[in-house]
N, C-alpha and C. Protein backbone atom coordinates (compact mmCIF):
# COMPACT_ATOMS: atom_id res chain seq x y z
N UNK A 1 -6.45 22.25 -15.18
CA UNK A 1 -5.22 21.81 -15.84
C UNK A 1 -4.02 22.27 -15.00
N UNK A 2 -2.83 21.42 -14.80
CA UNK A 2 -1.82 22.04 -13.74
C UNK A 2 -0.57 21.22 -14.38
N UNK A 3 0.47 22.27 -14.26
CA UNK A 3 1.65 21.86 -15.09
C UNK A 3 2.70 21.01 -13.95
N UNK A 4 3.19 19.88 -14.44
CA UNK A 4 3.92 18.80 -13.47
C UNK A 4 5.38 19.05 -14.28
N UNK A 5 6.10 19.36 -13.35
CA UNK A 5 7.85 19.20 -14.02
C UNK A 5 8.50 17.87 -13.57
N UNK A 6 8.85 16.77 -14.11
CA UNK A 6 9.97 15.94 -13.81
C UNK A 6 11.07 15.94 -13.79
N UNK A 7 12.18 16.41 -12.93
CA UNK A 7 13.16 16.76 -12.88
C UNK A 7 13.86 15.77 -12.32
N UNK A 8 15.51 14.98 -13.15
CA UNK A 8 16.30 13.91 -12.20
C UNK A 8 17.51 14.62 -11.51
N UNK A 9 16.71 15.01 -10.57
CA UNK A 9 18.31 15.31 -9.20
C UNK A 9 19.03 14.66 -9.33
N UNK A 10 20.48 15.69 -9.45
CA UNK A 10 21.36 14.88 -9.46
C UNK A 10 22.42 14.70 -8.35
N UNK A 11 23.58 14.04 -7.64
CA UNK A 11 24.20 13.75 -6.62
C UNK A 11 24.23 15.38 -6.14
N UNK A 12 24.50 15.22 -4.65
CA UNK A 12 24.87 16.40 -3.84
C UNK A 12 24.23 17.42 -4.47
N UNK A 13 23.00 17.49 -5.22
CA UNK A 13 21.79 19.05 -5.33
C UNK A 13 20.99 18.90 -4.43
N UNK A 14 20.96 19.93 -3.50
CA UNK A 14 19.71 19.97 -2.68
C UNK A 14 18.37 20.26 -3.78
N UNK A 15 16.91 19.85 -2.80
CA UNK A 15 16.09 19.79 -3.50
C UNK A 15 14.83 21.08 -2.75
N UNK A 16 15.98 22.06 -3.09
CA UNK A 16 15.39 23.34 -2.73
C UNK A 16 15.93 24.63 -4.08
N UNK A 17 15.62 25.50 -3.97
CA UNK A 17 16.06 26.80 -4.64
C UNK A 17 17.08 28.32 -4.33
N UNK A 18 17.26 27.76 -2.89
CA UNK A 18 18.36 28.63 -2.26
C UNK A 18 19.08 28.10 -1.36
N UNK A 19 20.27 28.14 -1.35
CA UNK A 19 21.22 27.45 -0.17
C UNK A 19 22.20 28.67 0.08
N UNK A 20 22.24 29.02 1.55
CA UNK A 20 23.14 30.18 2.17
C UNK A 20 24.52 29.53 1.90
N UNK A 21 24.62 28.36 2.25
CA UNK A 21 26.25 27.82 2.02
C UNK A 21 26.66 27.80 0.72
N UNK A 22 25.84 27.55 -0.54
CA UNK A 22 26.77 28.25 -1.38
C UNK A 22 26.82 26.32 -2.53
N UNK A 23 25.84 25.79 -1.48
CA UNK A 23 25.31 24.31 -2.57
C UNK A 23 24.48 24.34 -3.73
N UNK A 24 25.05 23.72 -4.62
CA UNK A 24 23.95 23.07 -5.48
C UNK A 24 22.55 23.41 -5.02
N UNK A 25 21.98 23.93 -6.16
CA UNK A 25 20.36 23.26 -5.34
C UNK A 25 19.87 23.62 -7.06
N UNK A 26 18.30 23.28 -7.08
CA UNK A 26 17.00 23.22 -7.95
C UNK A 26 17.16 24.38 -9.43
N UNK A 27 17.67 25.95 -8.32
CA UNK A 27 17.65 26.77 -9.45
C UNK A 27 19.08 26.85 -10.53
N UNK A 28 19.85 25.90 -10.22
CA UNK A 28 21.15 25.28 -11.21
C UNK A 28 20.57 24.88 -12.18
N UNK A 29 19.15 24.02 -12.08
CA UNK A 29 19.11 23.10 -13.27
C UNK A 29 17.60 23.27 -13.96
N UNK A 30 16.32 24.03 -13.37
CA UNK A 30 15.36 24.54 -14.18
C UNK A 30 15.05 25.95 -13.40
N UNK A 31 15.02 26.31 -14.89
CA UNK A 31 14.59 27.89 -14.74
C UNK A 31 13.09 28.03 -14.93
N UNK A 32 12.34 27.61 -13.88
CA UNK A 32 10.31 27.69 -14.13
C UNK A 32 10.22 28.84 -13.32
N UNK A 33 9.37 30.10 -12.96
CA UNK A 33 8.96 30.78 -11.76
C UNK A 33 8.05 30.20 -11.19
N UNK A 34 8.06 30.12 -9.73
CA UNK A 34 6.83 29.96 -9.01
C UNK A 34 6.47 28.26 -8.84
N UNK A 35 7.60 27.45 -9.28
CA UNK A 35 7.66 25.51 -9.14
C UNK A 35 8.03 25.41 -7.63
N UNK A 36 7.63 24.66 -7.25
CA UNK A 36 8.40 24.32 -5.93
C UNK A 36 8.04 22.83 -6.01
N UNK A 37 8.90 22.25 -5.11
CA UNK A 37 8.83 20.50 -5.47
C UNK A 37 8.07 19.70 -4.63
N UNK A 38 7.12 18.70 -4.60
CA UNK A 38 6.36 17.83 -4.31
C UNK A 38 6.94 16.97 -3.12
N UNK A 39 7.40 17.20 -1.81
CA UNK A 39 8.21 16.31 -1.81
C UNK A 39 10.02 16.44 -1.27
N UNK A 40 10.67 15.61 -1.15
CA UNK A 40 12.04 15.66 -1.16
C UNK A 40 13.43 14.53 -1.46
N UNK A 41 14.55 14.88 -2.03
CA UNK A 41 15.19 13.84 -2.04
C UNK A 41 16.67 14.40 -1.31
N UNK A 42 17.16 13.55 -0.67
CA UNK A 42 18.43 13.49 -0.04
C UNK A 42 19.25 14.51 -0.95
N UNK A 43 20.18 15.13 -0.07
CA UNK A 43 21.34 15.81 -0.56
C UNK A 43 22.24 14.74 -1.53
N UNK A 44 22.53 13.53 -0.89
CA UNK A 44 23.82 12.59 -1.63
C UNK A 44 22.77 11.77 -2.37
N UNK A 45 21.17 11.80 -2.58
CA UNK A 45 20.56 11.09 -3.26
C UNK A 45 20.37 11.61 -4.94
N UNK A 46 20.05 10.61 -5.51
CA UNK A 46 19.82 10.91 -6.94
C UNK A 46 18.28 10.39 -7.61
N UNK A 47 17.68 10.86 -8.53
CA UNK A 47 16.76 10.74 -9.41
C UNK A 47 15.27 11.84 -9.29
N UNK A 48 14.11 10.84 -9.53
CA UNK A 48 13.09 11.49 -9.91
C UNK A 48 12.82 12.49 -8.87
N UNK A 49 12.42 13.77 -8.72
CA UNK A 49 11.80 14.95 -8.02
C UNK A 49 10.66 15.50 -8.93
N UNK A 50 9.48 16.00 -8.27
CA UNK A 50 8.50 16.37 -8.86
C UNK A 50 8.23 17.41 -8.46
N UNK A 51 7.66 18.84 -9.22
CA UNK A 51 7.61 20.18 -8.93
C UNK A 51 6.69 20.67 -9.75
N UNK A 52 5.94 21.54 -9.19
CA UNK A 52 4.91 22.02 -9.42
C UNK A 52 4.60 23.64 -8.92
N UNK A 53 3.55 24.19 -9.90
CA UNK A 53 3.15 25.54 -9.17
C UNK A 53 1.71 25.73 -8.56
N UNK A 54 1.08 24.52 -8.72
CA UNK A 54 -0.14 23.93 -8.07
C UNK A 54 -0.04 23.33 -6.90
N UNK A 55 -0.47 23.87 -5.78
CA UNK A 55 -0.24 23.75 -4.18
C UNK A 55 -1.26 22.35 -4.03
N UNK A 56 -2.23 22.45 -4.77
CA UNK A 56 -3.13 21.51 -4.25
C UNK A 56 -2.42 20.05 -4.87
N UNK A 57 -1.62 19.75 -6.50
CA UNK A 57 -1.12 19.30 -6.96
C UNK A 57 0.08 18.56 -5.99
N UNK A 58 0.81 19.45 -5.71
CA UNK A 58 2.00 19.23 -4.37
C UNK A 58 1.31 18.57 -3.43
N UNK A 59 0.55 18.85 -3.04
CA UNK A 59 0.00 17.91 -1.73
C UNK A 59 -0.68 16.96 -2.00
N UNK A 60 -1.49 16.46 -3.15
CA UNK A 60 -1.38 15.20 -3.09
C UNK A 60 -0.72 14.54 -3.84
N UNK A 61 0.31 14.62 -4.01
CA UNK A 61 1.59 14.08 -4.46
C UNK A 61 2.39 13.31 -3.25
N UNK A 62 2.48 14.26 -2.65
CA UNK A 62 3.72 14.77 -1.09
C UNK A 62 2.66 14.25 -0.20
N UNK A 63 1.91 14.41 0.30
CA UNK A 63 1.03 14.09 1.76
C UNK A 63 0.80 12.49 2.58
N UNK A 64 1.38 12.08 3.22
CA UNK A 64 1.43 10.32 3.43
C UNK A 64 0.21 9.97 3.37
N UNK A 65 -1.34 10.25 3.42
CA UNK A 65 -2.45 9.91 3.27
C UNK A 65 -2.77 9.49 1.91
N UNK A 66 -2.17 9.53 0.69
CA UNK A 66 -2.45 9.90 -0.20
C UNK A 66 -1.34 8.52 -1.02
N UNK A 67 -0.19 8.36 -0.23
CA UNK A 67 0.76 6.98 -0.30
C UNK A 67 0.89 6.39 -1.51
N UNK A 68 1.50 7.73 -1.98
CA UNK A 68 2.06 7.41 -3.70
C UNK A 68 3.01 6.59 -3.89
N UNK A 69 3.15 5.67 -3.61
CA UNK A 69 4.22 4.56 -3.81
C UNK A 69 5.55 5.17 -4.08
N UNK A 70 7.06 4.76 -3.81
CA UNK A 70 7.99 5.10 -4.32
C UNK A 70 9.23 4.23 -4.50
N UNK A 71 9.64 4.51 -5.76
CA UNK A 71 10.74 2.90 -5.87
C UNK A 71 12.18 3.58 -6.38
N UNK A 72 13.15 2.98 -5.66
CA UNK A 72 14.68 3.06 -5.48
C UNK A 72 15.36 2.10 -6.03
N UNK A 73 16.16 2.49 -6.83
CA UNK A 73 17.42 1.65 -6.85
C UNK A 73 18.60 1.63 -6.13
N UNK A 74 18.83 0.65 -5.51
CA UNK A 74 19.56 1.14 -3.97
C UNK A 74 21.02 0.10 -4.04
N UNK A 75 22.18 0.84 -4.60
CA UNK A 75 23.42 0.35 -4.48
C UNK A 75 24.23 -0.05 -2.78
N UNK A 76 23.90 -1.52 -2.64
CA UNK A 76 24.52 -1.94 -1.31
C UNK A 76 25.92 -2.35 -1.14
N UNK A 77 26.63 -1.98 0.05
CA UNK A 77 27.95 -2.89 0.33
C UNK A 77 27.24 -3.66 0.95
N UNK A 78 27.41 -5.33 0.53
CA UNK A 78 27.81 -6.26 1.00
C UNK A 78 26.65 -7.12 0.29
N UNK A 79 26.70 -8.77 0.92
CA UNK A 79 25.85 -9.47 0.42
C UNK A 79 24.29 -9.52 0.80
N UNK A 80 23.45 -9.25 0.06
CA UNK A 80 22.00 -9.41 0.81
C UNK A 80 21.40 -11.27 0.87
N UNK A 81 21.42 -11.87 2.02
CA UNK A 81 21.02 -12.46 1.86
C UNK A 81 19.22 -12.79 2.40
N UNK A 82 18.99 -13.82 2.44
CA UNK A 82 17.31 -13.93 2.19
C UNK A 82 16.64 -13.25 3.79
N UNK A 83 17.50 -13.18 5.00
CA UNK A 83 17.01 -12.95 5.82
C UNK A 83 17.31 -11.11 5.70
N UNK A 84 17.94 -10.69 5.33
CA UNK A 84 18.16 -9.63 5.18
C UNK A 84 16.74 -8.73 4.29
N UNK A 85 16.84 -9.42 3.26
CA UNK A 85 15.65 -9.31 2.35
C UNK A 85 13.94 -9.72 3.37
N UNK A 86 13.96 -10.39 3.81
CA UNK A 86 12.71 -10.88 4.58
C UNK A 86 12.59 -9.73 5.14
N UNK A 87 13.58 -9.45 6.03
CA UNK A 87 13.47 -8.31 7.17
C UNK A 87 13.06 -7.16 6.56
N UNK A 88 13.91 -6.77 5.20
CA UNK A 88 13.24 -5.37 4.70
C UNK A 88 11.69 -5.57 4.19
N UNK A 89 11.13 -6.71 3.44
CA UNK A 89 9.85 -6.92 3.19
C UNK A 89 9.15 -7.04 4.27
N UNK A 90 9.76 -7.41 5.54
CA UNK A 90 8.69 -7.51 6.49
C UNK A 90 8.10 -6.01 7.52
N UNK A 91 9.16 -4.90 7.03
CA UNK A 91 9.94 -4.25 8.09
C UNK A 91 10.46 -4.52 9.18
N UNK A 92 11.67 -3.46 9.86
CA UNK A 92 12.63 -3.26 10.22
C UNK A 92 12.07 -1.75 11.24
N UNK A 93 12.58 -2.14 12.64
CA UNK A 93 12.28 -0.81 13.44
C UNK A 93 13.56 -0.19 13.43
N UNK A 94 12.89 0.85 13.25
CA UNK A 94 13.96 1.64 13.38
C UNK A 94 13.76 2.96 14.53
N UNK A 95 14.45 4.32 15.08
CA UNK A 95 14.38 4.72 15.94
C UNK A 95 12.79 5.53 16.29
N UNK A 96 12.75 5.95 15.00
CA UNK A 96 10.50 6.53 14.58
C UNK A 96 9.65 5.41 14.72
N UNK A 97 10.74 3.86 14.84
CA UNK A 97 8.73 3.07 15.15
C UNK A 97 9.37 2.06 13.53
N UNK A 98 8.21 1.14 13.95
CA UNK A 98 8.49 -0.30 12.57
C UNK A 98 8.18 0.71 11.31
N UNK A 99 8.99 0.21 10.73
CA UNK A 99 8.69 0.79 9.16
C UNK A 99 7.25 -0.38 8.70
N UNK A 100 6.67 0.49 7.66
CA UNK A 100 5.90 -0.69 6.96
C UNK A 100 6.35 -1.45 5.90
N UNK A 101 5.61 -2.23 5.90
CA UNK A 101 6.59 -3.37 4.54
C UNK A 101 6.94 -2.91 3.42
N UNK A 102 7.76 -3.12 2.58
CA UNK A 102 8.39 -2.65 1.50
C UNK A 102 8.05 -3.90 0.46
N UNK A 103 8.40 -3.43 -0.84
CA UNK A 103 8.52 -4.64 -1.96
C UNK A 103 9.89 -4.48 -2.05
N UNK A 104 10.84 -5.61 -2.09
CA UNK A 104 12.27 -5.66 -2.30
C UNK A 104 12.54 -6.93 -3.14
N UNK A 105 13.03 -6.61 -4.23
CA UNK A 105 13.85 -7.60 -4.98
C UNK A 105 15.56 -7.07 -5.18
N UNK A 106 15.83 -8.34 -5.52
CA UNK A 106 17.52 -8.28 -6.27
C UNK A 106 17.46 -7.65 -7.64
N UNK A 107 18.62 -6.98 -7.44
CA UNK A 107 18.15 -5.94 -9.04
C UNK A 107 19.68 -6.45 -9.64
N UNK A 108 19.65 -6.74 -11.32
CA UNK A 108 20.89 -6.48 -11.84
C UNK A 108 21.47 -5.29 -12.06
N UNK A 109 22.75 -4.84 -12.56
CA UNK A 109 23.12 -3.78 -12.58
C UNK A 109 22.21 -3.03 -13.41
N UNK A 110 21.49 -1.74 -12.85
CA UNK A 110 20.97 -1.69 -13.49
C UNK A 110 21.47 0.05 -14.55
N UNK A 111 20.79 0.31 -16.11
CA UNK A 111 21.13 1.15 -16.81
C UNK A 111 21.10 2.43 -16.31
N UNK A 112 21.80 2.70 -15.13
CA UNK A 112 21.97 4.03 -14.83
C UNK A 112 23.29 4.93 -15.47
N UNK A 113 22.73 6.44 -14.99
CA UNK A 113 23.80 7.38 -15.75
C UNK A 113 25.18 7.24 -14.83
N UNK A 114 26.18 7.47 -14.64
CA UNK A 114 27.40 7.88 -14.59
C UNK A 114 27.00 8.52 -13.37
N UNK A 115 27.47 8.18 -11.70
CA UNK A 115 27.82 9.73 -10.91
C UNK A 115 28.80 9.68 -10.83
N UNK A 116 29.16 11.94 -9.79
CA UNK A 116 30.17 12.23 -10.27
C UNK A 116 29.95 12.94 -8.60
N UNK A 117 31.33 12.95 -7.90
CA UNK A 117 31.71 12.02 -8.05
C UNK A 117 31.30 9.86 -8.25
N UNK A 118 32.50 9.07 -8.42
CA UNK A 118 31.69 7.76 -8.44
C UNK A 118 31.68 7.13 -7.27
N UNK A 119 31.31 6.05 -7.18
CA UNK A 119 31.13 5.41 -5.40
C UNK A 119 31.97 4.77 -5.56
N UNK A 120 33.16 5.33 -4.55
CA UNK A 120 34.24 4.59 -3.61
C UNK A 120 33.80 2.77 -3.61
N UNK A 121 34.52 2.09 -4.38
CA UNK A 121 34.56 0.63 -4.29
C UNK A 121 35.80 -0.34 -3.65
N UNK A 122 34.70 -0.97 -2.52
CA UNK A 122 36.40 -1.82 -1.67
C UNK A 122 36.45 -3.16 -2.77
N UNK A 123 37.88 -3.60 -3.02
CA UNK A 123 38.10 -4.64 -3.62
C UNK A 123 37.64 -5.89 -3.08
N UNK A 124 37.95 -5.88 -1.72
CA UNK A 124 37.05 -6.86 -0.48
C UNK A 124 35.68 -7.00 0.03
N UNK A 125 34.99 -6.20 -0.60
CA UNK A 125 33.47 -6.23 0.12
C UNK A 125 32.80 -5.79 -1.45
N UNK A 126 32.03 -6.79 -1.75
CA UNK A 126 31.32 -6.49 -3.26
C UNK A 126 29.82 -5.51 -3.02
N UNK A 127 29.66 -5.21 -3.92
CA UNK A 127 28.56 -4.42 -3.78
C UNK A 127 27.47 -4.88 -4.75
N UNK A 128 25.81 -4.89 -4.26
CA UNK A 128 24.46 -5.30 -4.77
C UNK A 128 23.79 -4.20 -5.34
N UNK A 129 22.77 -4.51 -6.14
CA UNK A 129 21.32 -3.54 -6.23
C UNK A 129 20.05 -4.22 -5.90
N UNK A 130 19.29 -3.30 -5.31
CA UNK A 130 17.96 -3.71 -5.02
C UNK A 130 17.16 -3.10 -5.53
N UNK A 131 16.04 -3.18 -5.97
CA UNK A 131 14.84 -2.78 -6.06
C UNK A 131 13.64 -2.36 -4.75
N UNK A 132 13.36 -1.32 -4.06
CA UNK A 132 12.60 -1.18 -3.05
C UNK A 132 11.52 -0.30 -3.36
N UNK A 133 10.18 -1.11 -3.06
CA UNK A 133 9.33 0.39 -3.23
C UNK A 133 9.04 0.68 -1.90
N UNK A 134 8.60 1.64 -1.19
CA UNK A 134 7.62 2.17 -0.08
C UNK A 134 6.60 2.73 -0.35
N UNK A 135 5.77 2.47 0.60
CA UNK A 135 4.46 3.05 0.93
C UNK A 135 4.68 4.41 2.05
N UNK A 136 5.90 4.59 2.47
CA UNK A 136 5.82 5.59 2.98
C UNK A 136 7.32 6.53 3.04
N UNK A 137 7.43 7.91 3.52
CA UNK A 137 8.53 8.68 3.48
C UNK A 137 9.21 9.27 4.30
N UNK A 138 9.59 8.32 4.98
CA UNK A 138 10.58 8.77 6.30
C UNK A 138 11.72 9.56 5.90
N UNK A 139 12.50 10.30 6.91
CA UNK A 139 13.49 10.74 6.52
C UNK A 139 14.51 9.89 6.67
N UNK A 140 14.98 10.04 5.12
CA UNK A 140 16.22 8.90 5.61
C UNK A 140 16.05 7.58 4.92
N UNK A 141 14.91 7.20 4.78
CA UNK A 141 14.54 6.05 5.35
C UNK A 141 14.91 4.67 4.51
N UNK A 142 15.50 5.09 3.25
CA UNK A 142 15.97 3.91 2.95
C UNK A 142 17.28 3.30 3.05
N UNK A 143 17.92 4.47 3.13
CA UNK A 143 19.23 4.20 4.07
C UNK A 143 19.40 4.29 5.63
N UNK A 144 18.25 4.23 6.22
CA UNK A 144 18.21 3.92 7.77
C UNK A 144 18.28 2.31 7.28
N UNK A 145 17.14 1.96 6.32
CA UNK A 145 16.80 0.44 6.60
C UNK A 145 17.61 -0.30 6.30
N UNK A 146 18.45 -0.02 4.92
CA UNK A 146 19.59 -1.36 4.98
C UNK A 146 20.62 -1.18 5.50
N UNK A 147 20.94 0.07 6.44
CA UNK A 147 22.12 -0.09 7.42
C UNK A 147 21.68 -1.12 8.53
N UNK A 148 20.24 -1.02 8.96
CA UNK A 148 19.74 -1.74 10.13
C UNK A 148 19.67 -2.90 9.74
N UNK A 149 19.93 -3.58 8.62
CA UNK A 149 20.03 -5.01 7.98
C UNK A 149 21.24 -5.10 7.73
N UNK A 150 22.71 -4.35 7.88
CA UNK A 150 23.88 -4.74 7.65
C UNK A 150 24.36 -4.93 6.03
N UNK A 151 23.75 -3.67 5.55
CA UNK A 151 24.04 -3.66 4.37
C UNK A 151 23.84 -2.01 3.53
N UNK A 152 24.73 -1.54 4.27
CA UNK A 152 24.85 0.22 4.33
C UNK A 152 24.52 0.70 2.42
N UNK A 153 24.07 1.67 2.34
CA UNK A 153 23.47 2.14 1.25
C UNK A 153 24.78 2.96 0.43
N UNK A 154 25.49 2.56 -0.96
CA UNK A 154 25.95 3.34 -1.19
C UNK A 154 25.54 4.46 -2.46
N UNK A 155 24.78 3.92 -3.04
CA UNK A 155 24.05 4.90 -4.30
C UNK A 155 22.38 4.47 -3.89
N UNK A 156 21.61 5.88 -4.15
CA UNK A 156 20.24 5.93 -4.07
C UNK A 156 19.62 6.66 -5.14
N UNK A 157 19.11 5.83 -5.97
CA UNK A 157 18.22 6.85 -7.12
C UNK A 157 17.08 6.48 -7.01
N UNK A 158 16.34 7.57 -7.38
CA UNK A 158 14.80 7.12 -6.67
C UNK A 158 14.24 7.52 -8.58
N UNK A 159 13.62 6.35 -8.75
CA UNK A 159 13.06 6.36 -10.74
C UNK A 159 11.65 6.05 -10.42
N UNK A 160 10.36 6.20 -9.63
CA UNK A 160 9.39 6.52 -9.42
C UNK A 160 9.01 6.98 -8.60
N UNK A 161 7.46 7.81 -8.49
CA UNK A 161 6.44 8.14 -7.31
C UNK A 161 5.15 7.82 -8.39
N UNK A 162 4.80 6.83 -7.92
CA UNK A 162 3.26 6.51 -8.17
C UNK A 162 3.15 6.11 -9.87
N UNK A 163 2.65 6.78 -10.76
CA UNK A 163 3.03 6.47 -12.32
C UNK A 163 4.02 7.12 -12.79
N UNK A 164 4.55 7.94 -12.18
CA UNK A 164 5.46 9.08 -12.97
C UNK A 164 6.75 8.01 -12.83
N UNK A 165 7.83 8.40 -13.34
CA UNK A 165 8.92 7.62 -13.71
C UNK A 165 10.31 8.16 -14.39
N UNK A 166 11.37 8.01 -14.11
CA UNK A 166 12.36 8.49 -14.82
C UNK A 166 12.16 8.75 -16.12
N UNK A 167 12.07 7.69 -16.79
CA UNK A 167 11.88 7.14 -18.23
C UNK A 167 12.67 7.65 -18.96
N UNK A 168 14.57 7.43 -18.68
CA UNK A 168 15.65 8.09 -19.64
C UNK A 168 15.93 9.58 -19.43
N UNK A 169 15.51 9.89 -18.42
CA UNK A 169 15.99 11.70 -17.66
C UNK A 169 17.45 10.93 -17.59
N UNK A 170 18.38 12.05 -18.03
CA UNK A 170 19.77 11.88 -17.44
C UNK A 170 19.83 13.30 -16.04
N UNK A 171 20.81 13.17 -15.41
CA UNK A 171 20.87 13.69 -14.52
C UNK A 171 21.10 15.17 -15.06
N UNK A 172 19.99 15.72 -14.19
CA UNK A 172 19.90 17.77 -14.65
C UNK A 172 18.69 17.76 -15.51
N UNK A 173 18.63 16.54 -15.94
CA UNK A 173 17.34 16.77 -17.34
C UNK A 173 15.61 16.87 -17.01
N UNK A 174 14.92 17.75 -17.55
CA UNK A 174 13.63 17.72 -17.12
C UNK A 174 12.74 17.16 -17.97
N UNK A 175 11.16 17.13 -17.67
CA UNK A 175 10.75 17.00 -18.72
C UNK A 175 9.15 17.72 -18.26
N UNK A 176 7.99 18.29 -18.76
CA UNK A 176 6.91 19.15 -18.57
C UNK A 176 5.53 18.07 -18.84
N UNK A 177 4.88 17.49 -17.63
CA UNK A 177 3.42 17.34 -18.48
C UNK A 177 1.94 18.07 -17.72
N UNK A 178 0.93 18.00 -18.74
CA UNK A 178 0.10 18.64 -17.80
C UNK A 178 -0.82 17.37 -17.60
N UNK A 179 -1.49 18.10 -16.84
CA UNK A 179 -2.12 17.06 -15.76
C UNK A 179 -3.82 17.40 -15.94
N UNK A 180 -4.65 17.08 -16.40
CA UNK A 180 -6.44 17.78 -16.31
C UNK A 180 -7.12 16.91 -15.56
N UNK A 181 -7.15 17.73 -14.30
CA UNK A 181 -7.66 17.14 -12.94
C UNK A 181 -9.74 17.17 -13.21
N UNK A 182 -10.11 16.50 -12.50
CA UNK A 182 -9.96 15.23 -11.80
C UNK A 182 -9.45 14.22 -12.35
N UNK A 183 -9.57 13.89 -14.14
CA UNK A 183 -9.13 12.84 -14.25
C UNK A 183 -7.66 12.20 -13.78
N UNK A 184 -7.89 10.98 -14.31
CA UNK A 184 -6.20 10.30 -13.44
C UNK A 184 -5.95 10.28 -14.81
N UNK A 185 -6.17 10.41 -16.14
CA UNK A 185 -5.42 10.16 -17.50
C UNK A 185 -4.51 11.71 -17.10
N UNK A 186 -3.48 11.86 -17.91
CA UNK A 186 -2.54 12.97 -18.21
C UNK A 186 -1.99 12.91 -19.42
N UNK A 187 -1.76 13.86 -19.78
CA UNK A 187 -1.27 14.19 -21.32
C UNK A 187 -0.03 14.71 -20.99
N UNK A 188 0.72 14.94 -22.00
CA UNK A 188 2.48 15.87 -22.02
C UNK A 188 2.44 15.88 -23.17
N UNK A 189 2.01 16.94 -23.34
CA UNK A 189 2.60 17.18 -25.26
C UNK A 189 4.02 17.70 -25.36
N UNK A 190 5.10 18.13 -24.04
CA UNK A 190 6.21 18.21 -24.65
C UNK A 190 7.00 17.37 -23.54
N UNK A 191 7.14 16.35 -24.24
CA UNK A 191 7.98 14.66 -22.96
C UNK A 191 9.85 14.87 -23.64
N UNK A 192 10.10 16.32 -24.55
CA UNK A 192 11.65 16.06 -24.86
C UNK A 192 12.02 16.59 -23.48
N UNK A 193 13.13 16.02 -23.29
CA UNK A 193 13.97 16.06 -22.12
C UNK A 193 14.77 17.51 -22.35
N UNK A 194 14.82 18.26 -20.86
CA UNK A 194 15.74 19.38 -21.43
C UNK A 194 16.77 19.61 -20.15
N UNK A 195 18.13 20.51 -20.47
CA UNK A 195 18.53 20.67 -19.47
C UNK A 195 19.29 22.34 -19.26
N UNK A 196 18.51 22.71 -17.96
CA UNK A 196 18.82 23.98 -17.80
C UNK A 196 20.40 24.25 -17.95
N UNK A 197 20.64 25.65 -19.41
CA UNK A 197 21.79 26.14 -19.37
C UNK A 197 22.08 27.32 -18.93
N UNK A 198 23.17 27.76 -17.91
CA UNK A 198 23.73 28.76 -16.87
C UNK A 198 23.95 29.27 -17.81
């Protein structure tokens, strides 16, 4: 049995537990001993992070052999059109080598929380959402890809890895399930959302 934390990072938290400079990070917003996270999300990125005190748990979570799917909602400047979209489904090289294909659709606005700060909007250049999953976890890598398609990334929330899922985390909020390995079923007898108070 091994305990899984879902935690939604929120803008500018690193997705660590100590920062010398004096940032945001992990131990702001859950107080577990001995969690460390599955994984990583961007400093200016937002959503799902997964943490654990099970090493073996972490790694196959985290390990690219293992290619837990992961899906973004990815706020763009400018228009995506179909070749743009082709290119990200087909991949896109970038300076590490071709990415592999992605699933990309057009997303409506979709029910996200409030960031803070909000994203700088030009009156002249409209802004999209997409839907992207990957099969893999470059650094960077989803804002390498739609800059290299001409369509620079301005909000990134990442609301899956594999089955796990936001599912209404507001930003800071956690939630605890356990996991009884080998099976792939999982239980959470406590799915209320909580959020660490300083």
């Amino acid at each position: 049995m091994s305990s899984l934390y879902l935690l939604h990072k929120p803008y500018r938290v690193l997705s660590q537990f100590r920062d010398r400079e004096g940032r945001s990070t992990l131990a702001d917003l859950i107080d577990i001993p001995n969690i460390y996270p599955a994984g990583r999300l961007d400093y200016e990125s937002e959503g799902l992070l997964l943490l654990s005190d099970d090493g073996e748990l972490i790694h196959r979570i985290s390990h690219p052999r293992h290619k837990q799917p992961k899906t973004y909602w990815v706020q763009i400047e400018g228009e995506p059109n179909e070749s743009a979209l082709k290119a990200l489904r087909d991949g896109v090289v970038l300076n590490d080598g071709r990415t592999r294909p992605a699933k990309v659709r057009r997303l409506d606005i979709p029910d996200a929380a409030e960031r803070y700060p909000p994203v700088r909007q030009r009156q002249c250049i409209p802004t999209h959402w997409l839907e992207i999953t990957l099969q893999e976890g470059r650094n960077r890598q989803v804002r390498r890809m739609t800059a290299h398609v001409g369509l620079p990334t301005l909000r990134l929330i990442r609301v899956a890895i594999g089955p796990w899922r936001l599912d209404g985390l507001q930003p800071g909020e956690w939630r605890h399930d356990t996991l009884h390995a080998p099976a792939k079923t999982r239980t959470a007898p406590d799915r209320r959302a909580r959020r660490f108070q300083r």
